[in-house]
Protein backbone atom coordinates (compact mmCIF):
# COMPACT_ATOMS: atom_id res chain seq x y z
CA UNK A 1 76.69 73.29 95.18
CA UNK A 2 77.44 69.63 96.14
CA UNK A 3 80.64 68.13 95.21
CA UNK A 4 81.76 64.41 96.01
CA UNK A 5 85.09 62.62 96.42
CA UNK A 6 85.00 58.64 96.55
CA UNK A 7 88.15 56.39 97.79
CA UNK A 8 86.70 52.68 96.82
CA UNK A 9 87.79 49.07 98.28
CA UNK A 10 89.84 50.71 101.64
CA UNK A 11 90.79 48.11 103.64
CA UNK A 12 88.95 48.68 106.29
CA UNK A 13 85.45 47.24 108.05
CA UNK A 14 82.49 49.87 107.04
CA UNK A 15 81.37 49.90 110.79
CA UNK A 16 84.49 51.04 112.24
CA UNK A 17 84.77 53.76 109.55
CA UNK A 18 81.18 54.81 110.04
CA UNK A 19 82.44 56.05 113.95
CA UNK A 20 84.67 58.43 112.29
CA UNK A 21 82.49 59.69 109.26
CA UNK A 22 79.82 60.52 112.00
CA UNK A 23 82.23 62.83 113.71
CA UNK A 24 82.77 65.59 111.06
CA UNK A 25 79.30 65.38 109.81
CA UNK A 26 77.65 68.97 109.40
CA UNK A 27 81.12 70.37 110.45
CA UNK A 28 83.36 72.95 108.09
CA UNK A 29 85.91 71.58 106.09
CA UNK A 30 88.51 72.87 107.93
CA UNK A 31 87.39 72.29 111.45
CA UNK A 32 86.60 68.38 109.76
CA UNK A 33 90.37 68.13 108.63
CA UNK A 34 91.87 69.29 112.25
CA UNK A 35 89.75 66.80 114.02
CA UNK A 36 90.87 63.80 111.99
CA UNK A 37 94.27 64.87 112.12
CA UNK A 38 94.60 64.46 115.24
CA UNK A 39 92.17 61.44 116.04
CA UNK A 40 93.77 57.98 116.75
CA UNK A 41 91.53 55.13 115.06
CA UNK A 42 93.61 54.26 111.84
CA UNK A 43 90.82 54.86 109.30
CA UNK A 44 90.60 58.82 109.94
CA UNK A 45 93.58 58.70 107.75
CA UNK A 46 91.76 57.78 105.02
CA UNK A 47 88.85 59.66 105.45
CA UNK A 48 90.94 62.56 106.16
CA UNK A 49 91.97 61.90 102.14
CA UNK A 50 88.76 61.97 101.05
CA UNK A 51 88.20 65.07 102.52
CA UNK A 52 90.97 66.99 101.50
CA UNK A 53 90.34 65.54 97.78
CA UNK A 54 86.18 67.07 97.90
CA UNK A 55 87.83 70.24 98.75
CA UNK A 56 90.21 70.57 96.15
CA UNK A 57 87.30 69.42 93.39
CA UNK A 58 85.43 71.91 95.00
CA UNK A 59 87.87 74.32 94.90
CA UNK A 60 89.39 73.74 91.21
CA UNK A 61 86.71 71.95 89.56
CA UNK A 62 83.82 74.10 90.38
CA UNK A 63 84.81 77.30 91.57
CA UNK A 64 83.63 77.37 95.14
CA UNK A 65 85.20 79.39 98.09
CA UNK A 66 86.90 77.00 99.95
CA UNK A 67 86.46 78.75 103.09
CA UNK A 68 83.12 78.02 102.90
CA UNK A 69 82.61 74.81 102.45
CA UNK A 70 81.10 72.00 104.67
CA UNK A 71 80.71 68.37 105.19
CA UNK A 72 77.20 67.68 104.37
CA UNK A 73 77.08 63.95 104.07
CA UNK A 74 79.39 61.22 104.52
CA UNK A 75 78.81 57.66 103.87
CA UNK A 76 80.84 54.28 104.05
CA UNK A 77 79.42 51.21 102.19
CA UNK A 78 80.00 47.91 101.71
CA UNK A 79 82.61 46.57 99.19
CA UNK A 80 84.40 43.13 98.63
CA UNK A 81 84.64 40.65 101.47
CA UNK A 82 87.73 38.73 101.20
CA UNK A 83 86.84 35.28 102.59
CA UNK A 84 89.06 33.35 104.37
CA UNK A 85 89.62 30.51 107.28
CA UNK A 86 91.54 30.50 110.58
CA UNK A 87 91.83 27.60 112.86
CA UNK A 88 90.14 27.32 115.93
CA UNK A 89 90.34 24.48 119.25
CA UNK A 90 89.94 20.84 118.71
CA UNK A 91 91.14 20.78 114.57
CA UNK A 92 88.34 23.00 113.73
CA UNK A 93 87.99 26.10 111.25
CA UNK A 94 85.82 29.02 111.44
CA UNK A 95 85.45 31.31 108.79
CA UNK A 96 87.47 35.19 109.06
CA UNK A 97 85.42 37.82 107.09
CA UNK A 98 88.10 40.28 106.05
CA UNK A 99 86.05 43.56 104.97
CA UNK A 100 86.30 46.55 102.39
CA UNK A 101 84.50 49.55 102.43
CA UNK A 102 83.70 52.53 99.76
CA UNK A 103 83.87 55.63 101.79
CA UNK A 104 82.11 58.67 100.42
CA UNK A 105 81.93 62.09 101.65
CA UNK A 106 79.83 65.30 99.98
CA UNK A 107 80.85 69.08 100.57
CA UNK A 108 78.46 71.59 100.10
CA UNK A 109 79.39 75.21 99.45
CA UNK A 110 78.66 78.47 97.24
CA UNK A 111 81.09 79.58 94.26
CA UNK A 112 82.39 82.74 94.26
């Protein structure tokens, strides 16, 4: 059974969270959890949430053995773009994209 957890608009760029997400794919929940623990890039904080919450709706929404369960896909998309301007040389501006991402990740596992 397939069970989801989404954390929306996290402040942080969808590319630099995808480097994470594509760590613990295919990997057991547990073995997923230790390795972003431990991993220094500020968004495997968050994903480490998102994890922990698909294995407790796993766990308590559906019934499934938690021991059992595994990342089987994990997916960071594009949300707002805050849009702003910093200064550059010679009195010019350039434009600073400041972007959001929806981060997604599905466990798979069989109830008891």
């Amino acid at each position: 059974m397939e069970v989801r957890a989404l954390a929306a608009n996290q402040p942080v760029a969808p590319r630099k969270v995808r480097l994470v997400l594509n760590m613990i794919l295919g990997r057991p929940v547990e073995e997923a959890l230790t390795l972003l623990e431990f991993m220094p890039q500020p968004s495997a904080r968050i994903v480490w949430k998102v994890v922990k919450s698909a294995a407790a709706n796993a766990e308590n929404n559906y019934n499934v053995n938690p021991d059992a369960l595994k990342v089987k896909r994990a997916f960071a998309g594009d949300a707002r773009t805050l849009k702003r301007f910093g200064s550059r040389s010679r009195g010019r501006v350039a434009p600073l994209l400041k972007r959001y991402s929806h981060i997604e990740v599905v466990v798979e596992g069989e109830p008891f």
